[in-house]
N, C-alpha and C. Protein backbone atom coordinates (compact mmCIF):
# COMPACT_ATOMS: atom_id res chain seq x y z
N UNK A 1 -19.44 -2.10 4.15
CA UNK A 1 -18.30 -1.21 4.22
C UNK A 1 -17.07 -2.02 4.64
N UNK A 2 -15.76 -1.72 4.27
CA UNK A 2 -14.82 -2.65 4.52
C UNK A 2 -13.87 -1.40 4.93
N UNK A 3 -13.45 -1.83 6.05
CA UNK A 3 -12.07 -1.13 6.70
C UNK A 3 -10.83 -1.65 6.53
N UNK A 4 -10.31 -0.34 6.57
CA UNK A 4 -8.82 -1.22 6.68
C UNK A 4 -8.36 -1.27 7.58
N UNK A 5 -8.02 -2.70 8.11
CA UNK A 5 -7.39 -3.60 9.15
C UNK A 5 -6.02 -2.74 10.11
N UNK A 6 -6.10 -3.14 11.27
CA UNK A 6 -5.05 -2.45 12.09
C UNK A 6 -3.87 -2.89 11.50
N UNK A 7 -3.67 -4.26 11.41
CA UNK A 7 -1.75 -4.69 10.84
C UNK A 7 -1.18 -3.81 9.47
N UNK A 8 -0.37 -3.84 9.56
CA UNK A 8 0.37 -3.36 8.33
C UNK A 8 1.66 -3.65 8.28
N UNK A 9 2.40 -4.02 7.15
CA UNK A 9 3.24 -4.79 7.23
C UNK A 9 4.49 -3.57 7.78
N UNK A 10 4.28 -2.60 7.51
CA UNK A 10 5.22 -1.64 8.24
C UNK A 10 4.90 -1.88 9.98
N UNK A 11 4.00 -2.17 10.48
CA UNK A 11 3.94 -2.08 11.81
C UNK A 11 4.14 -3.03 12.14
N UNK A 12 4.61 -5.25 11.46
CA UNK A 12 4.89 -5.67 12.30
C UNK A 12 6.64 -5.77 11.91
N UNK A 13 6.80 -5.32 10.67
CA UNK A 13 8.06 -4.71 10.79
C UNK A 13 9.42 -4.15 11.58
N UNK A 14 8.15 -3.00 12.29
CA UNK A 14 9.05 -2.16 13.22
C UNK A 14 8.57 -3.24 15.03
N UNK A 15 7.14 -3.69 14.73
CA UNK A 15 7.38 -4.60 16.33
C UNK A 15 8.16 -5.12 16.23
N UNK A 16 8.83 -6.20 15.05
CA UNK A 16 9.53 -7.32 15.56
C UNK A 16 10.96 -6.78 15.58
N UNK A 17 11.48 -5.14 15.44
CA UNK A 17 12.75 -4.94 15.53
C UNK A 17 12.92 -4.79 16.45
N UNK A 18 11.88 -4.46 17.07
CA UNK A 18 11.99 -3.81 18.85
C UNK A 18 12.43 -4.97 19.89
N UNK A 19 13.78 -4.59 20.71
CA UNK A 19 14.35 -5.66 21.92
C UNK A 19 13.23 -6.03 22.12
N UNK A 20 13.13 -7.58 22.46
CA UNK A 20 12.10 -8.08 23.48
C UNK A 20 11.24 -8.38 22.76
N UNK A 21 11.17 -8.33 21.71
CA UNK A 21 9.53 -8.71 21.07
C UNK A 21 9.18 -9.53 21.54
N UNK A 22 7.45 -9.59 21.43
CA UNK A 22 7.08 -11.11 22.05
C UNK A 22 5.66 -10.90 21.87
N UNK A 23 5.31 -11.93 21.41
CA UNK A 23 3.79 -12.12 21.31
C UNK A 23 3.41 -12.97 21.64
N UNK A 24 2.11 -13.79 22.05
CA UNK A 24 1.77 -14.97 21.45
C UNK A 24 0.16 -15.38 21.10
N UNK A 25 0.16 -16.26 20.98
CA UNK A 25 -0.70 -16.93 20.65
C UNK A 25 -1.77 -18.01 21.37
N UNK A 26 -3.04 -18.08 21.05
CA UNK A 26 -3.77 -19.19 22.01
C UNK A 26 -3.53 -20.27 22.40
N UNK A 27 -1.91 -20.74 21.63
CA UNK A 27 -2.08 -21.67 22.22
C UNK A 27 -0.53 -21.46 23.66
N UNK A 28 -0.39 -19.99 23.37
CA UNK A 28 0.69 -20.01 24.29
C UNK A 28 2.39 -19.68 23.64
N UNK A 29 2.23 -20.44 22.35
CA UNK A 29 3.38 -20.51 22.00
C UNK A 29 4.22 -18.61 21.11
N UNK A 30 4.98 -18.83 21.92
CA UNK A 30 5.76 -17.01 21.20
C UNK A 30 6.04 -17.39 20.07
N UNK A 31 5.91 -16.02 19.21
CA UNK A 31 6.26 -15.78 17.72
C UNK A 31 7.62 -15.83 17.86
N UNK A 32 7.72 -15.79 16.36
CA UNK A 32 9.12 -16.03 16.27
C UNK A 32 9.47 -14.67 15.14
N UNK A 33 10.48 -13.58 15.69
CA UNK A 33 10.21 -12.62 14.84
C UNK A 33 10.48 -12.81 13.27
N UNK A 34 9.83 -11.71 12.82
CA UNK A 34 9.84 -12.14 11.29
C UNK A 34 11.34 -11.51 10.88
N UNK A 35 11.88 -12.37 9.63
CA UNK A 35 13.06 -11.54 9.43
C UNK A 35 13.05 -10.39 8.31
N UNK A 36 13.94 -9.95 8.04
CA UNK A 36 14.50 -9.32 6.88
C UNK A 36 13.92 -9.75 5.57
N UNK A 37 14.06 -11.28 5.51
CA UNK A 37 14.23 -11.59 4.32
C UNK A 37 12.30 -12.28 3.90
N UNK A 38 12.03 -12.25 4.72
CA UNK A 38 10.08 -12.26 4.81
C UNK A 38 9.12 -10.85 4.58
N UNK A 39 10.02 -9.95 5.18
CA UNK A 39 9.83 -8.75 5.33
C UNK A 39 9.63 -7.99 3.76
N UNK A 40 11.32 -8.32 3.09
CA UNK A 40 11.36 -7.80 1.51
C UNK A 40 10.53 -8.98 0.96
N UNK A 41 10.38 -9.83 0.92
CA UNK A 41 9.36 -10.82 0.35
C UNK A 41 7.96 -10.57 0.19
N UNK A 42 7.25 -9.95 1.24
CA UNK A 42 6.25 -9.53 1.70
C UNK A 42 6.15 -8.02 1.16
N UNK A 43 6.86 -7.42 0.60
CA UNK A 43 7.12 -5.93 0.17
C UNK A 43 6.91 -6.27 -1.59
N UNK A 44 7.12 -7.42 -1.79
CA UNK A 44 7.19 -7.45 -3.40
C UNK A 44 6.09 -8.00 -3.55
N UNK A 45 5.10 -8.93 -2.57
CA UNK A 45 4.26 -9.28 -3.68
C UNK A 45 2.59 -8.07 -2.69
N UNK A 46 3.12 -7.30 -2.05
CA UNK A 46 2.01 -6.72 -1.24
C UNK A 46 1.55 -5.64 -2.27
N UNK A 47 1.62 -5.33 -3.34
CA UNK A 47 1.42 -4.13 -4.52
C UNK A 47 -0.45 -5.29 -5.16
N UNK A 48 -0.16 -6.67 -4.83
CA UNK A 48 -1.12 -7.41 -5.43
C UNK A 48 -2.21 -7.66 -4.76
N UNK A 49 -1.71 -7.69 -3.04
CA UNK A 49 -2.80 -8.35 -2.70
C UNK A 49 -3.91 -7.41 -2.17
N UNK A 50 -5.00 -7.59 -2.42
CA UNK A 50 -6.47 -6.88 -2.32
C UNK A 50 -6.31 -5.92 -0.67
N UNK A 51 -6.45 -5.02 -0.38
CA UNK A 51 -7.02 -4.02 0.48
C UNK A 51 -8.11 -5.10 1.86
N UNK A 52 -8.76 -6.43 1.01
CA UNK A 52 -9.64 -6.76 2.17
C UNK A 52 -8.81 -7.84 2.75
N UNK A 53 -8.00 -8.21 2.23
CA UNK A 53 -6.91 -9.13 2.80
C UNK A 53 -6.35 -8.77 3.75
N UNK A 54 -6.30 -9.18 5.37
CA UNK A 54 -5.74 -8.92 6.73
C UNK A 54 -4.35 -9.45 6.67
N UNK A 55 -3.26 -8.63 7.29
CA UNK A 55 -2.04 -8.88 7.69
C UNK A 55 -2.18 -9.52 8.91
N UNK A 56 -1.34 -10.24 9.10
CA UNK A 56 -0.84 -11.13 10.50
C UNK A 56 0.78 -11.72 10.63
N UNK A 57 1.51 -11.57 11.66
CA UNK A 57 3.03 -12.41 11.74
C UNK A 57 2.57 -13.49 12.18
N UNK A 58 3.03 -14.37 11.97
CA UNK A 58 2.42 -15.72 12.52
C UNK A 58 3.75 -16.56 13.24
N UNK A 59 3.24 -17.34 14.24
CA UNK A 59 4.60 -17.72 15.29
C UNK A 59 5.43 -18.34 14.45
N UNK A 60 5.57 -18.88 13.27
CA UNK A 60 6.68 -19.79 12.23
C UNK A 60 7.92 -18.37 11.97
N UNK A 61 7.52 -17.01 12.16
CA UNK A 61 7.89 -16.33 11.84
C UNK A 61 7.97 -16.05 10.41
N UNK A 62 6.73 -16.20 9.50
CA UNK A 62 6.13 -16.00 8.18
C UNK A 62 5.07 -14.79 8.48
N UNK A 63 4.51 -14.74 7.95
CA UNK A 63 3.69 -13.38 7.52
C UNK A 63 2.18 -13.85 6.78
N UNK A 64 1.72 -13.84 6.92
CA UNK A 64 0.39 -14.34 6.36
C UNK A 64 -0.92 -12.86 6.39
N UNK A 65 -1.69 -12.78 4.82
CA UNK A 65 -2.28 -12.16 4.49
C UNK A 65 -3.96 -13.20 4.24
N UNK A 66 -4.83 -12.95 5.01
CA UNK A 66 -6.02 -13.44 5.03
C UNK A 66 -7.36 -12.92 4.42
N UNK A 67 -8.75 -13.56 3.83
CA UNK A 67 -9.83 -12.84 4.31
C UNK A 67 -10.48 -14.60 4.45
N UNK A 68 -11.80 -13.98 4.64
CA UNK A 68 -12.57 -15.19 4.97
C UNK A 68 -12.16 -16.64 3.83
N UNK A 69 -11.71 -16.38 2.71
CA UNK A 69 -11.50 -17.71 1.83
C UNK A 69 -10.24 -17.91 1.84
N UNK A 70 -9.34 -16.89 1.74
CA UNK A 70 -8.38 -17.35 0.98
C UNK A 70 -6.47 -16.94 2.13
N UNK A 71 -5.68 -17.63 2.01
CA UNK A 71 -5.02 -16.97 2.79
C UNK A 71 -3.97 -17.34 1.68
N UNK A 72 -2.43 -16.16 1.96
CA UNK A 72 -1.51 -16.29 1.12
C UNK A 72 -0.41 -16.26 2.40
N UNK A 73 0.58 -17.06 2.30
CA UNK A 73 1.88 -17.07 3.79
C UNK A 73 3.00 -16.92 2.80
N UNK A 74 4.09 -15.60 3.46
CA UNK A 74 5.01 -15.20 2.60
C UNK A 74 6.21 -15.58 3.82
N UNK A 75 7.11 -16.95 3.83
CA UNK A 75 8.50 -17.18 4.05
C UNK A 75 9.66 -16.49 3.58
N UNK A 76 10.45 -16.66 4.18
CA UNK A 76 11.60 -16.54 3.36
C UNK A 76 12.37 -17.05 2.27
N UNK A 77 12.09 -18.40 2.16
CA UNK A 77 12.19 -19.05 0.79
C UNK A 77 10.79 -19.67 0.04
N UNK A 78 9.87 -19.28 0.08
CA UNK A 78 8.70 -19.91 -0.33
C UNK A 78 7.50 -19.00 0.31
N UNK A 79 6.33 -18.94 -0.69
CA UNK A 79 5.07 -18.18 -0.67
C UNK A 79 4.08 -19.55 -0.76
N UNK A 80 2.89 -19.79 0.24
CA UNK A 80 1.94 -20.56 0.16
C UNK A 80 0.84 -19.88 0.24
N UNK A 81 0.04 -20.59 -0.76
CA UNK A 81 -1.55 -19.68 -1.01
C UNK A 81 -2.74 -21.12 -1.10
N UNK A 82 -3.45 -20.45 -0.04
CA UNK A 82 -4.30 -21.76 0.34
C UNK A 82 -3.91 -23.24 0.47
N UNK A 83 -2.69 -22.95 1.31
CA UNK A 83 -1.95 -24.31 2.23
C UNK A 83 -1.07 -24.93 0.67
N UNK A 84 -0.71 -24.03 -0.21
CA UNK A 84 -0.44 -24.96 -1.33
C UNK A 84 1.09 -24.09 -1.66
N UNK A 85 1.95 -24.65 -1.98
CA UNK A 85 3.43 -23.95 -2.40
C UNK A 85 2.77 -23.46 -4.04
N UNK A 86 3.17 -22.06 -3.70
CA UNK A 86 3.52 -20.92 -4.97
C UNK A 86 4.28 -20.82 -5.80
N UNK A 87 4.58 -20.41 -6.98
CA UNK A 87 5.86 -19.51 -7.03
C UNK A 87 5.53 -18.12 -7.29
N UNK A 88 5.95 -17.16 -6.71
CA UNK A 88 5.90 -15.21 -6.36
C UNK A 88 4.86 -15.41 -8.10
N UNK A 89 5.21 -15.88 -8.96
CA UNK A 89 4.26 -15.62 -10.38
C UNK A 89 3.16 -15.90 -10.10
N UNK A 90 3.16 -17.16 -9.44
CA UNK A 90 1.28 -18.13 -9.33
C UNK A 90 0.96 -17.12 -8.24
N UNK A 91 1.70 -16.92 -7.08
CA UNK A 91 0.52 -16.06 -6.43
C UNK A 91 -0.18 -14.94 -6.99
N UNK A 92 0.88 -13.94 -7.18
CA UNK A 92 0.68 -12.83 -8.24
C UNK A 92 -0.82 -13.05 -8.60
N UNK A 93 -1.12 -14.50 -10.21
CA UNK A 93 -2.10 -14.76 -10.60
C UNK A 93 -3.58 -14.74 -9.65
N UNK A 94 -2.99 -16.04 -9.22
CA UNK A 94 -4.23 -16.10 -7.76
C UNK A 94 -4.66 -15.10 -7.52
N UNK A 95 -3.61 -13.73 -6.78
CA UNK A 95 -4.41 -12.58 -5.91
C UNK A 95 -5.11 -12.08 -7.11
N UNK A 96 -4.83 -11.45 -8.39
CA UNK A 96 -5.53 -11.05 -9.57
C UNK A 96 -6.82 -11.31 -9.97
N UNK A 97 -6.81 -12.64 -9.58
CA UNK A 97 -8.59 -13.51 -10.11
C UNK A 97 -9.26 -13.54 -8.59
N UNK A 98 -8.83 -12.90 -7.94
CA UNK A 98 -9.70 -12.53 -6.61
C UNK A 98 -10.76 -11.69 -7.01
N UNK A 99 -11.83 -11.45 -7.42
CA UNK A 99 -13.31 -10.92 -7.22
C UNK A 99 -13.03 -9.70 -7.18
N UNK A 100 -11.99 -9.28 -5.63
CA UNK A 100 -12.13 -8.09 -5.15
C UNK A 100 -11.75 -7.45 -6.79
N UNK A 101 -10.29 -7.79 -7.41
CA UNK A 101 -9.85 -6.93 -7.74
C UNK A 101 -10.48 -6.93 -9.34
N UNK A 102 -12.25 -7.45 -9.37
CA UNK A 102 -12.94 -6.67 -10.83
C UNK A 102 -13.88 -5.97 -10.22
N UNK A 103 -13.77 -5.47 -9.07
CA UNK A 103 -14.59 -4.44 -8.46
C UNK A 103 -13.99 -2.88 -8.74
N UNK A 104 -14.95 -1.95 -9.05
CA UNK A 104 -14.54 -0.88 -8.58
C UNK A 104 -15.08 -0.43 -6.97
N UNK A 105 -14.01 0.50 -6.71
CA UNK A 105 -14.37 0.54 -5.24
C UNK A 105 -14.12 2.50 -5.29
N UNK A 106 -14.73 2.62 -3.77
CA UNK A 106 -14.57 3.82 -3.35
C UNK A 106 -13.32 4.10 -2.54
N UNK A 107 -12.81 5.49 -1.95
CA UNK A 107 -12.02 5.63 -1.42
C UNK A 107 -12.15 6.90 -0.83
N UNK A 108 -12.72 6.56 0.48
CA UNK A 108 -12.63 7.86 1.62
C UNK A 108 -11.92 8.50 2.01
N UNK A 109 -11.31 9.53 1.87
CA UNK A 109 -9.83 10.34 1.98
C UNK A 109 -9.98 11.49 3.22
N UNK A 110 -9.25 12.22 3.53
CA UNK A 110 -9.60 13.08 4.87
C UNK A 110 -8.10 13.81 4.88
N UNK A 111 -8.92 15.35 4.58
CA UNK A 111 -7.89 16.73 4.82
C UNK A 111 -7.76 17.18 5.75
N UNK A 112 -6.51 17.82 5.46
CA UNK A 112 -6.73 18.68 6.64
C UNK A 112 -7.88 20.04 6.39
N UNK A 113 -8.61 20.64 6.99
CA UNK A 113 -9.38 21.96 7.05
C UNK A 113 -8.75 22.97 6.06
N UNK A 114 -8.02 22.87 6.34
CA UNK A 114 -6.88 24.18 5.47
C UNK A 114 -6.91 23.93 4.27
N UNK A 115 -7.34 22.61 3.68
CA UNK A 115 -7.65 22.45 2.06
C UNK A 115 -9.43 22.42 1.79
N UNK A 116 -10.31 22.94 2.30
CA UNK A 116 -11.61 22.93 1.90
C UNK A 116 -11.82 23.93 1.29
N UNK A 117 -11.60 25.19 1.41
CA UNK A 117 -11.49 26.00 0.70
C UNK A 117 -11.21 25.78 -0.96
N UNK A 118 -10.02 25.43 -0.81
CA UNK A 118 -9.21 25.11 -1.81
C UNK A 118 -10.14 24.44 -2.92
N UNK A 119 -10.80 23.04 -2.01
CA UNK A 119 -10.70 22.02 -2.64
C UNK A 119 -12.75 22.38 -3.37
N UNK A 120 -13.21 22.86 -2.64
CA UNK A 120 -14.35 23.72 -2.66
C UNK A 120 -14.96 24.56 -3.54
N UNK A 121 -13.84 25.09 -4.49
CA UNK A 121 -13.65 26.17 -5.06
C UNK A 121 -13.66 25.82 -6.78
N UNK A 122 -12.57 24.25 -6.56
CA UNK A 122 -12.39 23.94 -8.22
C UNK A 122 -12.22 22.53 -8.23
N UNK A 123 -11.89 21.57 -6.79
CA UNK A 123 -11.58 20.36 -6.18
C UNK A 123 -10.54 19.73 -6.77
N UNK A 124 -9.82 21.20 -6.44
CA UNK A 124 -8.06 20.68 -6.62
C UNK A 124 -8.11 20.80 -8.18
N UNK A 125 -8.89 21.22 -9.11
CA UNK A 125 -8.34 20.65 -10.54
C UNK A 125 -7.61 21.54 -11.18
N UNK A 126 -7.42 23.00 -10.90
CA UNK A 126 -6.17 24.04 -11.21
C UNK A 126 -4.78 23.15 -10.67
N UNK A 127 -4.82 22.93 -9.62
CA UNK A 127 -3.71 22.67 -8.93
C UNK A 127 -3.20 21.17 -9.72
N UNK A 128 -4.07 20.25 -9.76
CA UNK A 128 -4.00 18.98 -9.97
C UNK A 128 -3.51 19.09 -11.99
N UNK A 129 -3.72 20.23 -12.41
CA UNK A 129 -4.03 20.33 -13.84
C UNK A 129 -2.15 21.17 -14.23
N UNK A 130 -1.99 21.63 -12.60
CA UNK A 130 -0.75 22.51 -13.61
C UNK A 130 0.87 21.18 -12.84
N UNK A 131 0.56 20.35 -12.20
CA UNK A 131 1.04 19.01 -11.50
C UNK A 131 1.14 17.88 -12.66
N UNK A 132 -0.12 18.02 -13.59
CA UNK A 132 -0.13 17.07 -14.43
C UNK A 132 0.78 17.31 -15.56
N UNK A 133 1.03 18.87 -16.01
CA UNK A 133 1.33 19.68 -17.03
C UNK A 133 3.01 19.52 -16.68
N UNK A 134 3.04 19.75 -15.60
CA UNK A 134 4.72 19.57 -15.25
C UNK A 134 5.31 18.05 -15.14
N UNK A 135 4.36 17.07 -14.83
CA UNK A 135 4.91 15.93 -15.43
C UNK A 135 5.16 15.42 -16.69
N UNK A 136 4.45 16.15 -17.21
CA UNK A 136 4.19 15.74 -19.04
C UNK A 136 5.54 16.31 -19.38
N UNK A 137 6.20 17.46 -19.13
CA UNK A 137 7.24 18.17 -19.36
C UNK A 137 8.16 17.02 -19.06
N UNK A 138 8.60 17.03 -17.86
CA UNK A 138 9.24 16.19 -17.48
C UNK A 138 9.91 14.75 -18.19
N UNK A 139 8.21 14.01 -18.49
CA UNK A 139 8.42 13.32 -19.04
C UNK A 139 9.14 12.67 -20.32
N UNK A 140 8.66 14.16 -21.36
CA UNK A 140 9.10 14.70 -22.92
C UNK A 140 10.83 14.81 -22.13
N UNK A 141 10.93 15.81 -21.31
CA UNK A 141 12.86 15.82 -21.19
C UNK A 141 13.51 14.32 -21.17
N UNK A 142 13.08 13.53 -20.22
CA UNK A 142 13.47 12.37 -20.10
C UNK A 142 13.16 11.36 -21.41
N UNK A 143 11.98 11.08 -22.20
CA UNK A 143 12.40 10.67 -23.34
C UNK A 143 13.20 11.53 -24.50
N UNK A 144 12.90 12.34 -24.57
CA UNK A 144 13.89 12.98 -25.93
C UNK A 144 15.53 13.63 -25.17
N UNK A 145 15.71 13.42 -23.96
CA UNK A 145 17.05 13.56 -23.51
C UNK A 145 17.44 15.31 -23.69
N UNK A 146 16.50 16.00 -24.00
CA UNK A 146 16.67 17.50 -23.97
C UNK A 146 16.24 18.15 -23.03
N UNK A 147 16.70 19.07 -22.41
CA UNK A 147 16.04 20.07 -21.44
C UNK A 147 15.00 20.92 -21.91
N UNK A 148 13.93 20.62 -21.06
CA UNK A 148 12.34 21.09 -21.44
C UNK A 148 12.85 22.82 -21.59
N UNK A 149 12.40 23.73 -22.71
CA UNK A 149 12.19 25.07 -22.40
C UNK A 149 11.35 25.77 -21.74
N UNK A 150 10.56 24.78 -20.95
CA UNK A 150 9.07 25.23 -20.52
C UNK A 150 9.48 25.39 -18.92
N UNK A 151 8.87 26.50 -18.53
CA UNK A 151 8.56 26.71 -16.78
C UNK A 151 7.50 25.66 -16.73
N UNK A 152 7.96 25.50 -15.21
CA UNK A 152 7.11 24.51 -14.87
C UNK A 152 6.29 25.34 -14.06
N UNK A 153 4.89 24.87 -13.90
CA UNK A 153 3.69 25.82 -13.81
C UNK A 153 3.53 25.39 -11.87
N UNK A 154 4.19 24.69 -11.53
CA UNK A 154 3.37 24.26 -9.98
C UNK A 154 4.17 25.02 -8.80
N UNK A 155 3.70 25.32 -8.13
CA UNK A 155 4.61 26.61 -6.76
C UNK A 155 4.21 25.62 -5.60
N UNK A 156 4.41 26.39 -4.00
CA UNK A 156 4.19 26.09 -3.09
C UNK A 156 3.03 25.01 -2.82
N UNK A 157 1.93 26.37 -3.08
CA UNK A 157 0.33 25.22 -3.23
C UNK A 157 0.72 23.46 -3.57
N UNK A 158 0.79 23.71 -4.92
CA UNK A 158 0.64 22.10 -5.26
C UNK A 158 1.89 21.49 -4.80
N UNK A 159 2.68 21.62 -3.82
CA UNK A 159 3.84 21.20 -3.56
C UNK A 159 2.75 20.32 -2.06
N UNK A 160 2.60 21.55 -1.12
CA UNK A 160 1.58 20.98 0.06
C UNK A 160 0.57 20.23 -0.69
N UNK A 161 -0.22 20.45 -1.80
CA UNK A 161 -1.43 19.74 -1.98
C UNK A 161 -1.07 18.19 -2.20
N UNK A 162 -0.19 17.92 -3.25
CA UNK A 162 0.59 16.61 -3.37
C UNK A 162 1.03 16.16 -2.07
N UNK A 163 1.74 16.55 -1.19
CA UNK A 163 1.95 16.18 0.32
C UNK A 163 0.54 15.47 1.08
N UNK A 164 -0.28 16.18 1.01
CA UNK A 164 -1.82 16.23 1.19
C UNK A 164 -2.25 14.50 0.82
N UNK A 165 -2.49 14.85 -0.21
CA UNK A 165 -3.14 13.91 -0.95
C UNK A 165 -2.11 12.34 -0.83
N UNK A 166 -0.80 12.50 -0.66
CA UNK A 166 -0.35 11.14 -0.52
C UNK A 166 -0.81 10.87 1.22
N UNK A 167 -0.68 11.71 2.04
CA UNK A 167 -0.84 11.61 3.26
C UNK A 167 -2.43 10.95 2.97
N UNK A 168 -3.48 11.32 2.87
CA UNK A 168 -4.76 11.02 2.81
C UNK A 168 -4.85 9.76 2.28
N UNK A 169 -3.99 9.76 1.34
CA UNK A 169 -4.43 8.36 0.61
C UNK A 169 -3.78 6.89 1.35
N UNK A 170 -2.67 7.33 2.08
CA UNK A 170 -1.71 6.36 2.55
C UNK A 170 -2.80 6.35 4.16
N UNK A 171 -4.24 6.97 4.51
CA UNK A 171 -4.72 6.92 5.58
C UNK A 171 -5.92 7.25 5.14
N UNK A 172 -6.41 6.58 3.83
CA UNK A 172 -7.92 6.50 3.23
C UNK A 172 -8.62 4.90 3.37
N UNK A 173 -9.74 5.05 3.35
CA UNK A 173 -10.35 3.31 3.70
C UNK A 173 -11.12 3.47 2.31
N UNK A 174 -11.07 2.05 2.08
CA UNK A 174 -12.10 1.63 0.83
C UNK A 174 -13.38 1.55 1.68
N UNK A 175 -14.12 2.03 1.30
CA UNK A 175 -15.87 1.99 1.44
C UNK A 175 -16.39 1.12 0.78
N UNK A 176 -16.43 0.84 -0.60
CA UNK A 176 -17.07 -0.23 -1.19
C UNK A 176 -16.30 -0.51 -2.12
């Protein structure tokens, strides 16, 4: 079973904005906060890297994403992946031919109570079916540049259920 890791790049984000930051390390020495420009760096290529890969700030004030083989360090002018200079493309590649990502995996999700019913009944697929129907609309307006004649089929419900489901997923663990 694989969890997902306490760091997140939103949380050392908001530590290192906070007065006073300070961390350190075994050997003593304080981090150095991460900036801005590590931060959006770390935002563009984090869509790639695998779920089992651990976040860490590291005292250079870089950012480094780990698992047992492989590590990727995102600077502000430069990305290194396994002690070796990148460019944002080669890593990209690299994280891609990672193992993890020709796996299919699971994904443990968690409602609130107030959707079992719901979800019990048809598992979301009315709701999920008239969500899908209103994007398709949507979609047709935006390529053919005309205003859809169609009501859109989704109310309250699938307004919370979509709320739901990003919440769950943005606080779901891969299982396998």
């Amino acid at each position: 079973m694989i969890d997902c890791h306490g760091n997140t790049l939103e949380g050392i984000e908001k530590d290192c904005s906070q007065p006073g930051w300070y961390a350190t390390y075994s050997d003593g020495r304080p981090n150095e906060a991460v900036s801005a420009e590590v931060i959006s760096k770390a935002r563009l290529i984090q869509p790639f890297v695998p779920l089992e890969m651990e976040i860490f700030p590291c005292p250079d004030g870089s950012v480094q994403w780990e698992d047992a083989h492989h590590t990727l360090e995102v600077y502000a002018d430069k990305f290194k992946y396994d002690d070796e200079e990148v460019s944002f493309g080669d890593a990209v590649e690299k994280l891609k031919a990672l193992e993890y990502n020709e796996r299919e995996f699971k994904l443990e999700l968690t409602f609130p109570k107030e959707f079992r019913e719901h979800f019990q009944r048809d598992q979301f697929k009315d709701s999920l079916g008239r969500l899908a129907f209103d994007a398709r609309e949507l979609f047709k307006e935006k390529m053919t540049h005309k205003p859809s004649t169609v009501c859109t089929l989704s109310g309250l419900m699938e307004v919370e259920l979509i709320e739901k489901i990003r919440d769950a997923v943005a606080s779901g663990r891969v299982v396998v």
